[in-house]
N, C-alpha and C. Protein backbone atom coordinates (compact mmCIF):
# COMPACT_ATOMS: atom_id res chain seq x y z
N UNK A 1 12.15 86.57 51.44
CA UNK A 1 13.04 85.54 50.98
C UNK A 1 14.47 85.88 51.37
N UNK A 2 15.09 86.81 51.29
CA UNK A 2 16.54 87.56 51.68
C UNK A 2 16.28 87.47 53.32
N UNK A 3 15.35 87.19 54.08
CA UNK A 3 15.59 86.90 55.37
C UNK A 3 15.78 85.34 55.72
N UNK A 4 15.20 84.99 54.52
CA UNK A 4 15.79 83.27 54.88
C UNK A 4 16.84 82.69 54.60
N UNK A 5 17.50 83.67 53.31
CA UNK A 5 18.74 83.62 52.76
C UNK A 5 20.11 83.66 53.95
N UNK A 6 19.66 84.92 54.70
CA UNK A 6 20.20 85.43 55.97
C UNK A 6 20.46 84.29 56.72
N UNK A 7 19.20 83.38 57.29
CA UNK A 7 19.44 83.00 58.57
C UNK A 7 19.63 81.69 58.19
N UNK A 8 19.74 81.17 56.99
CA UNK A 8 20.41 80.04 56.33
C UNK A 8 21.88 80.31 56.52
N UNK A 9 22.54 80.93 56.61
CA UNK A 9 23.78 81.49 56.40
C UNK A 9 24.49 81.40 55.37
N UNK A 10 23.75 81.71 54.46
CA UNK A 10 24.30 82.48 52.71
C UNK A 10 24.51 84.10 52.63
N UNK A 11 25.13 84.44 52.09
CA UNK A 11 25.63 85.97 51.84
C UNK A 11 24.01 86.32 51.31
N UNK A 12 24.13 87.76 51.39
CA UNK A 12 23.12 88.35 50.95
C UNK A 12 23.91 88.92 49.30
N UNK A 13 23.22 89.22 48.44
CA UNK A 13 23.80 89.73 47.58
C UNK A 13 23.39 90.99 47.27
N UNK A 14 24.48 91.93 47.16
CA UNK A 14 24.76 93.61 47.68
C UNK A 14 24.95 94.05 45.78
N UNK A 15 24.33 95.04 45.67
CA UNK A 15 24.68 95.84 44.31
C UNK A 15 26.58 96.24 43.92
N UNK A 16 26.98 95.62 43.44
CA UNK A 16 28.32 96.24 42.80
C UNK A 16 28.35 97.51 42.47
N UNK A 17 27.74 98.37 42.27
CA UNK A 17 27.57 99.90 42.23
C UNK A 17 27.95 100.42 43.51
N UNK A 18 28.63 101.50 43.15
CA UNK A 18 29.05 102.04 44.23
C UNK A 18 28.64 103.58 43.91
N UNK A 19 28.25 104.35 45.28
CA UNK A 19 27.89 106.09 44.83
C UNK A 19 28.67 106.69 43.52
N UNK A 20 28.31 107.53 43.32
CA UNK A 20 28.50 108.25 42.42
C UNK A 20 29.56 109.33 42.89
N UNK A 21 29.18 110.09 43.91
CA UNK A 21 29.40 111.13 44.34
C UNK A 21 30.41 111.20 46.04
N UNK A 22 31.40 111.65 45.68
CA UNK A 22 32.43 111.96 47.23
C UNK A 22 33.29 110.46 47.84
N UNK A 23 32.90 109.57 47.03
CA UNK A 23 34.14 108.03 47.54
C UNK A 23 35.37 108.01 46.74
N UNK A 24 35.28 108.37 45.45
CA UNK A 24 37.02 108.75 44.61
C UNK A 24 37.41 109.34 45.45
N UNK A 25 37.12 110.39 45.51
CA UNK A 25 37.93 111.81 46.38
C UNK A 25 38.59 110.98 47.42
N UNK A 26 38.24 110.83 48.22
CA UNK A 26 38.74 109.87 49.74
C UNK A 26 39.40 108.80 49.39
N UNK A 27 39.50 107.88 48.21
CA UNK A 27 40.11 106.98 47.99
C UNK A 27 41.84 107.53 47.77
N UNK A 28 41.16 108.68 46.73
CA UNK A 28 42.78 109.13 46.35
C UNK A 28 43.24 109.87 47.62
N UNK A 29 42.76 110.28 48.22
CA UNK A 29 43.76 110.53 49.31
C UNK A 29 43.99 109.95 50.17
N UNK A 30 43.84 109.00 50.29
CA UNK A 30 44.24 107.31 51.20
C UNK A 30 45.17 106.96 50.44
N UNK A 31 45.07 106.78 49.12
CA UNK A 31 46.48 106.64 48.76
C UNK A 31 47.66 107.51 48.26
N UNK A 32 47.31 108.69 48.55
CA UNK A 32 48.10 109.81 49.04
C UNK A 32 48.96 109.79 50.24
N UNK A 33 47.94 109.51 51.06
CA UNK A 33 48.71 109.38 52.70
C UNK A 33 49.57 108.43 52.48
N UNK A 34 49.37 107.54 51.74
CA UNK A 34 49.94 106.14 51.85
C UNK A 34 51.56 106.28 51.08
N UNK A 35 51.02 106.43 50.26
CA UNK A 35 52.49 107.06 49.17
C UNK A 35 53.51 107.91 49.57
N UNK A 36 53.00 109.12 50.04
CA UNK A 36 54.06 109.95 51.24
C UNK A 36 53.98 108.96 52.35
N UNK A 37 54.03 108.48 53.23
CA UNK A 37 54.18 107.48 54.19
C UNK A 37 55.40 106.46 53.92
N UNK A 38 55.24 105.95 52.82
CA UNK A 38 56.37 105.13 52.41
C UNK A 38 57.39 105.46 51.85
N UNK A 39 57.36 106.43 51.16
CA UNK A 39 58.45 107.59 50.67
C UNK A 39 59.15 108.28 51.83
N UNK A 40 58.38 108.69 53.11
CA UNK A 40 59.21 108.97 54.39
C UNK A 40 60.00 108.11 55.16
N UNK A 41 59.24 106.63 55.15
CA UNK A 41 59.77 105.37 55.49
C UNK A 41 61.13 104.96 54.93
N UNK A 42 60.47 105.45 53.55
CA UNK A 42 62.65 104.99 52.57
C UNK A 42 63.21 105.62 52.69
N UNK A 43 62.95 107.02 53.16
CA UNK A 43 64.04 108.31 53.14
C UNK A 43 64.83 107.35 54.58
N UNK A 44 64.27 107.55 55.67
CA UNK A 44 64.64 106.87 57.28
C UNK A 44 65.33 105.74 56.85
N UNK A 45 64.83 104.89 55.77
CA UNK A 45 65.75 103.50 56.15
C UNK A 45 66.93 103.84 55.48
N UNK A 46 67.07 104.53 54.10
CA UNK A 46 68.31 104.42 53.39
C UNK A 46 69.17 105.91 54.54
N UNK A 47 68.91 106.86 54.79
CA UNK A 47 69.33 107.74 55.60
C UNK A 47 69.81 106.75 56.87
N UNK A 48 69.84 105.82 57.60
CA UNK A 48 69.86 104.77 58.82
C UNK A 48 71.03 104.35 57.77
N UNK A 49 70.89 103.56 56.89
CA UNK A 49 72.02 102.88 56.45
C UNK A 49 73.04 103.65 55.72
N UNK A 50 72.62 104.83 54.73
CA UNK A 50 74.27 105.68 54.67
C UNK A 50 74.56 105.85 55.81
N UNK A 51 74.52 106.27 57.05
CA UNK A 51 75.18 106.64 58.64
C UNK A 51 75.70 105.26 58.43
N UNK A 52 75.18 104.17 58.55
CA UNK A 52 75.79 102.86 59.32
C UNK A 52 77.21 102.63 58.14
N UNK A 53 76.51 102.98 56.71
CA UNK A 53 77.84 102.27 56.24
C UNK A 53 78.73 103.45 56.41
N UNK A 54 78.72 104.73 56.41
CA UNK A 54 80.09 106.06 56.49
C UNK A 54 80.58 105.61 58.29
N UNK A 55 79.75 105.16 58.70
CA UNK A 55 80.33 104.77 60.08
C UNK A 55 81.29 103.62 60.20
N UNK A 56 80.62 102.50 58.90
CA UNK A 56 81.78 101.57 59.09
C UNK A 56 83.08 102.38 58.08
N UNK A 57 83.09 103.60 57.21
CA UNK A 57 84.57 103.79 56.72
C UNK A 57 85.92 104.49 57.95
N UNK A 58 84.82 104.74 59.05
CA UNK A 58 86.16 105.21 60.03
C UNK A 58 86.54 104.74 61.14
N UNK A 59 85.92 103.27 60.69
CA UNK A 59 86.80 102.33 61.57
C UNK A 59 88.51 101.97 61.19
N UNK A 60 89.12 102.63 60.23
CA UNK A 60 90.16 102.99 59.76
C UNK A 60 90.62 104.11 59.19
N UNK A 61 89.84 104.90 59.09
CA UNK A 61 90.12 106.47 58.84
C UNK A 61 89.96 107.39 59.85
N UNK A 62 90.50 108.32 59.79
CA UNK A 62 90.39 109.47 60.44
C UNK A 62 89.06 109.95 60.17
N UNK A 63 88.26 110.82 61.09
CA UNK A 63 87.11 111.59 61.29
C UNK A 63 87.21 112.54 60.14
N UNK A 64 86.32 113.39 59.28
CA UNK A 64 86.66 114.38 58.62
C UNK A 64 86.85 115.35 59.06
N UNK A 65 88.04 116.13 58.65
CA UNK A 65 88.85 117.52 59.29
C UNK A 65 89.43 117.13 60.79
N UNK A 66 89.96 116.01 60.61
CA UNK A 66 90.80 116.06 61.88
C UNK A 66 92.07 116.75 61.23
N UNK A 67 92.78 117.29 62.06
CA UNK A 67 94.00 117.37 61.96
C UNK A 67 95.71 116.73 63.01
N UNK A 68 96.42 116.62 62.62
CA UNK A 68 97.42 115.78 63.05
C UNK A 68 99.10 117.18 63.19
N UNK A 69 99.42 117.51 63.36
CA UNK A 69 100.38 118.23 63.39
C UNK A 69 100.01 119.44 62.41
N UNK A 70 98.93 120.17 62.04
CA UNK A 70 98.90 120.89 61.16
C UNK A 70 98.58 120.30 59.86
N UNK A 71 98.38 119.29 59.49
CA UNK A 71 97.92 118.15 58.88
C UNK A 71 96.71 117.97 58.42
N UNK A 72 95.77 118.46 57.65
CA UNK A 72 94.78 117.58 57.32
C UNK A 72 94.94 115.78 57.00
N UNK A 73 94.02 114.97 58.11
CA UNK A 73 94.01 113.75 57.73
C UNK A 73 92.90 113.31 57.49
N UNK A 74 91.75 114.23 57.45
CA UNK A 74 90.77 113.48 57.38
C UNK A 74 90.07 112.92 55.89
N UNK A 75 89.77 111.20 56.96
CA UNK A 75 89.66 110.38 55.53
C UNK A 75 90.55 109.08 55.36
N UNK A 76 91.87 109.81 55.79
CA UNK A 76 93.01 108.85 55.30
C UNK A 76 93.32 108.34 56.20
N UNK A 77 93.91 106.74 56.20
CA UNK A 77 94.20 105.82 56.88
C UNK A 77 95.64 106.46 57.89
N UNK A 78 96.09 105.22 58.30
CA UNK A 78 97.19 105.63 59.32
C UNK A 78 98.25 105.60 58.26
N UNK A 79 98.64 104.67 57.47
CA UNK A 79 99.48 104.02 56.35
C UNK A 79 99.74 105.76 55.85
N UNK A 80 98.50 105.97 55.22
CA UNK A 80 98.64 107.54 54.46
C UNK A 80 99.11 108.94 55.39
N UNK A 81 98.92 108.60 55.80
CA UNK A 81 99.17 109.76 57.14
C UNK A 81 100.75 109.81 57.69
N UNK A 82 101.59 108.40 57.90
CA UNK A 82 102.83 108.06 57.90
C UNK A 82 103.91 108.36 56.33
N UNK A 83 103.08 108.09 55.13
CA UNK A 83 103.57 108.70 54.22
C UNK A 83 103.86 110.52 53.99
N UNK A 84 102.56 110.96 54.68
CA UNK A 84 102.22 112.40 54.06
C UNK A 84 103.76 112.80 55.14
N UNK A 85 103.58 112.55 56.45
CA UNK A 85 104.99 113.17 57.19
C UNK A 85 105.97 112.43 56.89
N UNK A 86 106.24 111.37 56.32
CA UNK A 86 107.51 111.03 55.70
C UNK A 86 108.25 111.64 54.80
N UNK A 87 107.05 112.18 53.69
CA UNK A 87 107.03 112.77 53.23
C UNK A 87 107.57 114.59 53.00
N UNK A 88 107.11 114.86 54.04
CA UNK A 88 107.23 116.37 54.59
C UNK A 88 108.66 116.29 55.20
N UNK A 89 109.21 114.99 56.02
CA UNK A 89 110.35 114.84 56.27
C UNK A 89 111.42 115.06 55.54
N UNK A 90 110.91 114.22 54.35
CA UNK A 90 112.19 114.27 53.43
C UNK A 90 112.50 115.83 52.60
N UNK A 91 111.43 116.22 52.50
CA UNK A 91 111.54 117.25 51.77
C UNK A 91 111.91 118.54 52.49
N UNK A 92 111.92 118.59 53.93
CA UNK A 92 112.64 119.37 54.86
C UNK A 92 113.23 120.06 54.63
N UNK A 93 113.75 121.61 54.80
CA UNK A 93 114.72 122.37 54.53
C UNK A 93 115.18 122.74 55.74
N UNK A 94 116.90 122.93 56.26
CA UNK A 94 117.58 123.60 57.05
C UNK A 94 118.09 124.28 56.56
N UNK A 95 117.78 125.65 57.13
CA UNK A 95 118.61 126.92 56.45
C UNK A 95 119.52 127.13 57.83
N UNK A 96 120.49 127.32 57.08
CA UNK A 96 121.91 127.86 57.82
C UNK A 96 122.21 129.48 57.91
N UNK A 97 122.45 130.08 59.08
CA UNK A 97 122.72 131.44 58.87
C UNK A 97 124.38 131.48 59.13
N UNK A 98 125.27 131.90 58.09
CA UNK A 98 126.13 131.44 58.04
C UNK A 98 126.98 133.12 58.68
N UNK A 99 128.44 132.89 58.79
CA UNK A 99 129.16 133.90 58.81
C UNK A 99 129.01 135.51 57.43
N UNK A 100 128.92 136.57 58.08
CA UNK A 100 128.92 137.83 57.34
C UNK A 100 127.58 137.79 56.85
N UNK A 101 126.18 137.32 56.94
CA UNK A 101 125.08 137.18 56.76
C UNK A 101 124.64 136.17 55.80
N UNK A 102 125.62 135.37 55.22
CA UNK A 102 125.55 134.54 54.45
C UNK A 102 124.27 133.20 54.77
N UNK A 103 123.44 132.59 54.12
CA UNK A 103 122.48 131.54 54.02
C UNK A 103 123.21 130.37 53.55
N UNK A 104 122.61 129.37 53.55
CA UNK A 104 122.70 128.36 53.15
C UNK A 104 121.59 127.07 53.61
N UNK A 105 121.24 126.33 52.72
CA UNK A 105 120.19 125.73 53.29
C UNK A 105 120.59 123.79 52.45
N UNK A 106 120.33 122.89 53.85
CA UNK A 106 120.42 121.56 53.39
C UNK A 106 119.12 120.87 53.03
N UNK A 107 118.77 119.87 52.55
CA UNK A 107 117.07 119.37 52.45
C UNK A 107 117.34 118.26 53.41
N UNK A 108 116.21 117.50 53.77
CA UNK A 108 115.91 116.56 54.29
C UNK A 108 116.63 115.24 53.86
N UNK A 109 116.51 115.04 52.71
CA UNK A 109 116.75 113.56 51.97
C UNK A 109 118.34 113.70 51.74
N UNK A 110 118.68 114.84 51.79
CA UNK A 110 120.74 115.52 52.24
C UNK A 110 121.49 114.38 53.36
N UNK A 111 120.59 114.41 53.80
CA UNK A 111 121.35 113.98 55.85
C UNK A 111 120.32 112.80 56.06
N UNK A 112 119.89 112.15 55.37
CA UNK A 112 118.27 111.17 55.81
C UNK A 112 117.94 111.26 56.62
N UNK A 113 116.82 112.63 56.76
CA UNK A 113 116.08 113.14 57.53
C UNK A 113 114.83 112.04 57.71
N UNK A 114 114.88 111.51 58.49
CA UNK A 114 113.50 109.94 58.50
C UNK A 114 112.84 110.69 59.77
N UNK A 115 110.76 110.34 59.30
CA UNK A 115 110.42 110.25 60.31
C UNK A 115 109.70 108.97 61.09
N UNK A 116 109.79 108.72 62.86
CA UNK A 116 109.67 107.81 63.50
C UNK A 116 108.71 107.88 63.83
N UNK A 117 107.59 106.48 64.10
CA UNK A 117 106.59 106.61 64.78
C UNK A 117 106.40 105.87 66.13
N UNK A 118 105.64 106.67 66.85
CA UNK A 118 105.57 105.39 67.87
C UNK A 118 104.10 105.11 68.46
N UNK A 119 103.58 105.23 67.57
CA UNK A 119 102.18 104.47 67.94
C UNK A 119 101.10 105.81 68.36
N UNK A 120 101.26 106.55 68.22
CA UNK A 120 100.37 107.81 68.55
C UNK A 120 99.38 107.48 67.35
N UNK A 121 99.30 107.87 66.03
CA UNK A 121 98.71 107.88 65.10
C UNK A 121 97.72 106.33 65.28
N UNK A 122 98.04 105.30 65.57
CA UNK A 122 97.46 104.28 65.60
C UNK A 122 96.08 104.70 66.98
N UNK A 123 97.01 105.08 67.98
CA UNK A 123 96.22 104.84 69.14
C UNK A 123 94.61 106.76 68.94
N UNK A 124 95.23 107.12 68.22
CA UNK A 124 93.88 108.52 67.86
C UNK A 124 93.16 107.53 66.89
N UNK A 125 93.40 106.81 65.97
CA UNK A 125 92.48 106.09 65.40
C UNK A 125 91.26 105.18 66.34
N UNK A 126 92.56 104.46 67.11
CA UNK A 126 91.77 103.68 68.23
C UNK A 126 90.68 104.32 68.65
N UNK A 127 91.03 105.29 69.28
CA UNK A 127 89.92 105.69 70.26
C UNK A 127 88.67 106.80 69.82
N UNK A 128 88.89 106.16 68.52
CA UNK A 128 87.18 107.01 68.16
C UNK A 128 86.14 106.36 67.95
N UNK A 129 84.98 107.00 68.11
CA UNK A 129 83.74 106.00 67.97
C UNK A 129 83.03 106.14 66.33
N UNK A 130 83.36 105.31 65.76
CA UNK A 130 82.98 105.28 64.49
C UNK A 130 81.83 106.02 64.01
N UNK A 131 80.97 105.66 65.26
CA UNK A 131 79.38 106.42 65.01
C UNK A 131 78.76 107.81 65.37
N UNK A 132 80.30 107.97 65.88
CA UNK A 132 79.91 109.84 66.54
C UNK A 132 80.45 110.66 64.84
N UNK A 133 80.84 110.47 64.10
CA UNK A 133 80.98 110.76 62.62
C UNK A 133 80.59 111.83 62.38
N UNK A 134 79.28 112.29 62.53
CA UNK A 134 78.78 113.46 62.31
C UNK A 134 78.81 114.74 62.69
N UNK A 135 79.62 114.53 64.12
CA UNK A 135 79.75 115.68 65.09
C UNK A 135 80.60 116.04 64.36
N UNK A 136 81.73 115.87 63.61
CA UNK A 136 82.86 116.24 63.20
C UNK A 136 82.33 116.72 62.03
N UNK A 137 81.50 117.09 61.18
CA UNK A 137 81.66 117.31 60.02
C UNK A 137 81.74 118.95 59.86
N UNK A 138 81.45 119.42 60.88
CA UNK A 138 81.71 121.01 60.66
C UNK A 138 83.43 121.11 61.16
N UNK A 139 83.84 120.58 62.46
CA UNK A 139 85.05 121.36 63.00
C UNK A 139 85.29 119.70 63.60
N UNK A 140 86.66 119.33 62.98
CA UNK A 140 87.25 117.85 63.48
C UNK A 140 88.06 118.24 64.63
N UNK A 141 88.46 117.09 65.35
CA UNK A 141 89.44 116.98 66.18
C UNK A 141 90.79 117.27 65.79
N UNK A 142 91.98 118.28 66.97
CA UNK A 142 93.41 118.39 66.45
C UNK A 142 94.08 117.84 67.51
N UNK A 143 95.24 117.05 67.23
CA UNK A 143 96.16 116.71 67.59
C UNK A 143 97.53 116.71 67.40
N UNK A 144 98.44 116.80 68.48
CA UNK A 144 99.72 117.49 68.31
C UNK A 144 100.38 116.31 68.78
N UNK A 145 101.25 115.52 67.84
CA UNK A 145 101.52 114.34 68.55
C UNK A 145 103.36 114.90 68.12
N UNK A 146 104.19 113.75 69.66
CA UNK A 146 105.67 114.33 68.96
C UNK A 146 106.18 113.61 68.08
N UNK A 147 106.70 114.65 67.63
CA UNK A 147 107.40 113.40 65.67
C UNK A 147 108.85 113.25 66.27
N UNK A 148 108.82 112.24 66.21
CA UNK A 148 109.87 111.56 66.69
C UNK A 148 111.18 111.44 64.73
N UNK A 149 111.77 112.03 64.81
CA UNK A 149 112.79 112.76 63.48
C UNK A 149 113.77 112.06 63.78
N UNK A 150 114.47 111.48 62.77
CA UNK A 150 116.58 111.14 62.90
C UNK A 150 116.78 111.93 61.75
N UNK A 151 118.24 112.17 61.95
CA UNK A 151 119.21 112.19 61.02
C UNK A 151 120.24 111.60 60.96
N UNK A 152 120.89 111.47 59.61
CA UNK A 152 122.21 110.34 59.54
C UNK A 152 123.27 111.30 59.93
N UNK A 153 124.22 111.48 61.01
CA UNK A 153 125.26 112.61 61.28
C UNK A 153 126.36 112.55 60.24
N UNK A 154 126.18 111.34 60.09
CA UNK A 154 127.71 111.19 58.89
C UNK A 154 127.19 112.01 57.78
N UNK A 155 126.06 112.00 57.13
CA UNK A 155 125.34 112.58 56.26
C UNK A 155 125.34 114.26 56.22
N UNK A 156 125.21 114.49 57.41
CA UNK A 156 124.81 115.32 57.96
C UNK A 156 126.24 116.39 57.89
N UNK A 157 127.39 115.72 58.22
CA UNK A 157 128.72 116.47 58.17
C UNK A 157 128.83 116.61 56.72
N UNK A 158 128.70 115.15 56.36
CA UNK A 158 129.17 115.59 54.75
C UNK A 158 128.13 116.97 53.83
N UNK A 159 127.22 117.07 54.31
CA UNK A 159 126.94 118.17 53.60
C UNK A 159 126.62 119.72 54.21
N UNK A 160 127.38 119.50 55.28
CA UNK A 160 128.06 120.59 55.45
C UNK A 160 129.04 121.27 55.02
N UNK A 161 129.91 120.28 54.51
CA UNK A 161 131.30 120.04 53.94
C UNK A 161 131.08 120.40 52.39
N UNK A 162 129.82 120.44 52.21
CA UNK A 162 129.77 120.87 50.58
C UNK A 162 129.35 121.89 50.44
N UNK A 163 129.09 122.42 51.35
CA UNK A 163 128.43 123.84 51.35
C UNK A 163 129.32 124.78 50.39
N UNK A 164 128.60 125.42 49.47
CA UNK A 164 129.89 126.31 48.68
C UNK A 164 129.61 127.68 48.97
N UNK A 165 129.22 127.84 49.98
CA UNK A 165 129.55 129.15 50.43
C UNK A 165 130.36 129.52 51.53
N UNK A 166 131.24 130.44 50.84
CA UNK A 166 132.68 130.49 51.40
C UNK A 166 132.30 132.57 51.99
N UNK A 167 133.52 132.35 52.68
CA UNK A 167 133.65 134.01 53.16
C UNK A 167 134.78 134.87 52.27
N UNK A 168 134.39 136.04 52.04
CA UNK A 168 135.41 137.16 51.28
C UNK A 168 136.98 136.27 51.38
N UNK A 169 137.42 136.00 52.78
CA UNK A 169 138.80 135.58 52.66
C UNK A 169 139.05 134.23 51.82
N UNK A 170 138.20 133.31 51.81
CA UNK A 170 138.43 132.51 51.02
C UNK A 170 138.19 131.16 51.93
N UNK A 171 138.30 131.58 53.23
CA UNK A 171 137.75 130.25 54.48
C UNK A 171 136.48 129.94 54.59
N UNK A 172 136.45 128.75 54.31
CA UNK A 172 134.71 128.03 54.73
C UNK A 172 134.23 128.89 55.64
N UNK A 173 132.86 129.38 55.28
CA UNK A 173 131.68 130.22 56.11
C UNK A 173 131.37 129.45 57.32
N UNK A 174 131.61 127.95 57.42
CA UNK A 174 130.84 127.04 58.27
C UNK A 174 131.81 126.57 58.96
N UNK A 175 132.31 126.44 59.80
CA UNK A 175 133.64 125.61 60.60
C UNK A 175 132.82 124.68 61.69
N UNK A 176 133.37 123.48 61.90
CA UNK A 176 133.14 123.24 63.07
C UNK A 176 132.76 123.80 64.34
N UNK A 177 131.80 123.51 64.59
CA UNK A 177 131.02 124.10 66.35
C UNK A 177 129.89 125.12 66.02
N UNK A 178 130.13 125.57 64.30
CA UNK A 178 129.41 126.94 64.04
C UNK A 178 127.73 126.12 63.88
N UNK A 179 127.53 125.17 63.72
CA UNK A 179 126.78 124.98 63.06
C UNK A 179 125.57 123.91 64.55
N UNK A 180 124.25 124.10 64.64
CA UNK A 180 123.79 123.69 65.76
C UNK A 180 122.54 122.65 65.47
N UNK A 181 122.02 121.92 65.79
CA UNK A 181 120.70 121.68 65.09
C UNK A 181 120.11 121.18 66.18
């Protein structure tokens, strides 16, 4: 009768029992394989996308551990980087070696010590590839760019002129011509 069932083309009907013995075993490790498989799969995709997105943060930042004049910049924009040596500008010290061994020293923000840029800092940003990121993370790129510096001279006399260090005789330590920068 199950051969006429057959060639009628009706299913045969098969016992729902399944062995007893050695098909768990193999099941669970099918879904073993399977489980590590997809767990390696998410490591790759989210590992693919932190790179893509730290790649898109230095399309305006510096590489990590670059350096710029002795400078750590890495990280920080151009904006920050124009502050940090503006910064360093103002706070500047000129020490004076004056007559009979005498010192004297002016600051930066004394004489408006300003610093100038002219496009260097922009153009090292330019020319990096956002996605080479990683090469840098042990030892960044250095660059020595020229800092383009003013001072106000009027500024600059006048605090010379205040200098209160004088010589034994009682004549300004500093005279005209003595002084060079």
């Amino acid at each position: 009768m199950s051969e006429e069932k057959e060639k009628a083309g009706e299913p045969q009907q098969r016992s729902l029992q399944s062995p007893q013995k050695g098909t768990g075993q193999g099941q669970r490790q099918k879904g073993s394989v399977k489980a590590v498989g997809a767990g390696m799969a998410a490591a790759v995709v989210i590992s693919i996308g932190g790179y893509i997105y730290q790649a898109g943060a230095y399309t305006d930042t510096y590489f990590p551990n670059t350096t710029v004049n002795g400078m750590e910049v890495g990280g920080k924009t151009v904006g920050e980087v124009k502050e940090m040596i503006a910064s360093e500008a103002a706070s500047y010290r000129l020490f004076l070696s004056m007559r009979q061994g005498e010192t004297a020293q002016i600051f930066g923000n004394e004489i408006g010590l300003l610093a100038e840029f002219d496009g260097s800092l922009e153009e090292i940003l330019r020319q990096q590839d956002p996605y080479s990121w990683p090469l840098y993370l042990l030892r960044g790129p250095e660059y020595d760019i020229k800092a383009l510096i003013s001072y106000d001279e009027t500024q600059l006399a006048a605090a010379v002129s205040k200098l209160s260090v004088r010589s034994r005789s009682g004549r300004s330590a500093c005279r005209r011509g003595d002084l060079r920068i």
